[in-house]
C-alpha atoms as a PDB file:
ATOM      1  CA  UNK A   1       0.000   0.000   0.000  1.00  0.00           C
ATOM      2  CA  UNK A   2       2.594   2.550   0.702  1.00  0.00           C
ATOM      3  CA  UNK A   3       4.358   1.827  -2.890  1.00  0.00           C
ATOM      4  CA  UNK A   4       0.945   2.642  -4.568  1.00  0.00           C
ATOM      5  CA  UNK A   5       0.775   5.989  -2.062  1.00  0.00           C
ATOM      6  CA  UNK A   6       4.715   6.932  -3.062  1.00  0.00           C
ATOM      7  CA  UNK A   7       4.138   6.251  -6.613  1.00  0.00           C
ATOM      8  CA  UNK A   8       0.511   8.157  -6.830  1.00  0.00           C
ATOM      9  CA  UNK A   9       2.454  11.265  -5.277  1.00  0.00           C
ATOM     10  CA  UNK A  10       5.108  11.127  -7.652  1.00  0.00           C
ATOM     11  CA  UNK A  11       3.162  11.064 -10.712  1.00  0.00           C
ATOM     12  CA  UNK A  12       0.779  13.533  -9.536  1.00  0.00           C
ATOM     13  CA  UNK A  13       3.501  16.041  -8.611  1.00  0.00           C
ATOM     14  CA  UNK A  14       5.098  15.448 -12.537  1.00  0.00           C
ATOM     15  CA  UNK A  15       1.830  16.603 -13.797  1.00  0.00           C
ATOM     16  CA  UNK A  16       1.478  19.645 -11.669  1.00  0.00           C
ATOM     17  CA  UNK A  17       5.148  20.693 -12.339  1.00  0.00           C
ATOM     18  CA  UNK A  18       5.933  19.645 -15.674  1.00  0.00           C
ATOM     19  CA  UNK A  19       2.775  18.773 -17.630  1.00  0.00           C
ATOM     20  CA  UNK A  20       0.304  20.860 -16.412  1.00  0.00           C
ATOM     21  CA  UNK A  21       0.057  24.134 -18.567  1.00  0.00           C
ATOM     22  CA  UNK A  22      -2.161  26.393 -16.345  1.00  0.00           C
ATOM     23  CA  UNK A  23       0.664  28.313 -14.376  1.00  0.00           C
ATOM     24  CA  UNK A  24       3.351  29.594 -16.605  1.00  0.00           C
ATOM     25  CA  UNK A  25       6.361  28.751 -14.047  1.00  0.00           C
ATOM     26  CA  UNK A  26       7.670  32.572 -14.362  1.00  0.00           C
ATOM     27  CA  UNK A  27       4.750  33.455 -12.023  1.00  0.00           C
ATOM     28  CA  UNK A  28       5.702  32.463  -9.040  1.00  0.00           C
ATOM     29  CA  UNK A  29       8.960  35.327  -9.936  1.00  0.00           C
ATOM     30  CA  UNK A  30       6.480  37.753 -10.361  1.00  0.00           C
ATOM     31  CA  UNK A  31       4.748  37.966  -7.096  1.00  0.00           C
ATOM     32  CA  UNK A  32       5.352  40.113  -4.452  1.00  0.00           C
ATOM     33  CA  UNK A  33       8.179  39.323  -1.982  1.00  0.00           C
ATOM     34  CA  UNK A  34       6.757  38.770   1.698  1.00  0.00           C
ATOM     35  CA  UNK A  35       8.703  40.067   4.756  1.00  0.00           C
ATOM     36  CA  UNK A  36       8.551  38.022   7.816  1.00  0.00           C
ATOM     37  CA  UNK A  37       9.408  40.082  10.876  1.00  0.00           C
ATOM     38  CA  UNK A  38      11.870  38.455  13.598  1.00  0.00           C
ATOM     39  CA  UNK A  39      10.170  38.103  17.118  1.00  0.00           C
ATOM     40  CA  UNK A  40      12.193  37.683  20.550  1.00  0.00           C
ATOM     41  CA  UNK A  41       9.762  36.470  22.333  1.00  0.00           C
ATOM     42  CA  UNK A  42       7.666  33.497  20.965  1.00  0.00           C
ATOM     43  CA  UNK A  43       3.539  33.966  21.272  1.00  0.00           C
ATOM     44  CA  UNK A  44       1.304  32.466  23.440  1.00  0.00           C
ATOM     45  CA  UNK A  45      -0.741  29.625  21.336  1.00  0.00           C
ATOM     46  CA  UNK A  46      -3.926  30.269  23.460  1.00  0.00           C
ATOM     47  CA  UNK A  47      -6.594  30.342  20.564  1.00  0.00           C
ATOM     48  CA  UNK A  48      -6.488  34.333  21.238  1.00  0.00           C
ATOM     49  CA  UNK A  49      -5.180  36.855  19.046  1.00  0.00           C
ATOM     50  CA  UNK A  50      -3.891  39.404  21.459  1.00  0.00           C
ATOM     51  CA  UNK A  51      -1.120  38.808  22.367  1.00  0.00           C
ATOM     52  CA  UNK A  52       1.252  41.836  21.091  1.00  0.00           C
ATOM     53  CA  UNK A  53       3.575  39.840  18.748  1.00  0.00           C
ATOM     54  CA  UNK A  54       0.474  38.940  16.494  1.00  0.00           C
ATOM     55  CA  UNK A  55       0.578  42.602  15.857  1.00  0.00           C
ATOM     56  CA  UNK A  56       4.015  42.182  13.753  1.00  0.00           C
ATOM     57  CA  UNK A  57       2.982  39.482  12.022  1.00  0.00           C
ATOM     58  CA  UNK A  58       3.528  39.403   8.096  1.00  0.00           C
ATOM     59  CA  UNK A  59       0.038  39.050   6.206  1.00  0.00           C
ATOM     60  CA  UNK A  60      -0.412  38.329   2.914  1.00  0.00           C
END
C-alpha cells in the first residue's frame, strides 16, 4: 500500500510541475516578496489573538 501511495504522489507532482500548462512557471517570480518580521519572544498559542507579537505578524 505505501508503494501505490509513493508512486501516486510522484506522478501527480510530474503533472502539476511539468505537464500541467495552467501556471506559466515565471509566475511564481512575479509575485510580491513577503517580509517576515523576527520576534524575541515566541507567542502564546492560546486560541487568542492578542497577544502583542500577532501585531508584527507578516500578512499576505
Amino acid at each position: 500500500m505505501h508503494k501505490t501511495i509513493l508512486y501516486t504522489t510522484c506522478i501527480m507532482t510530474a503533472f502539476v510541475f511539468f505537464l500541467y500548462p495552467g501556471v506559466p512557471l515565471n509566475a511564481i517570480e512575479e509575485k510580491e516578496a513577503i517580509e517576515i518580521p523576527l520576534i524575541d519572544n515566541p507567542p502564546t498559542l492560546d486560541g487568542k489573538l492578542d497577544d502583542p507579537v500577532w501585531k508584527t505578524a507578516a500578512r499576505f
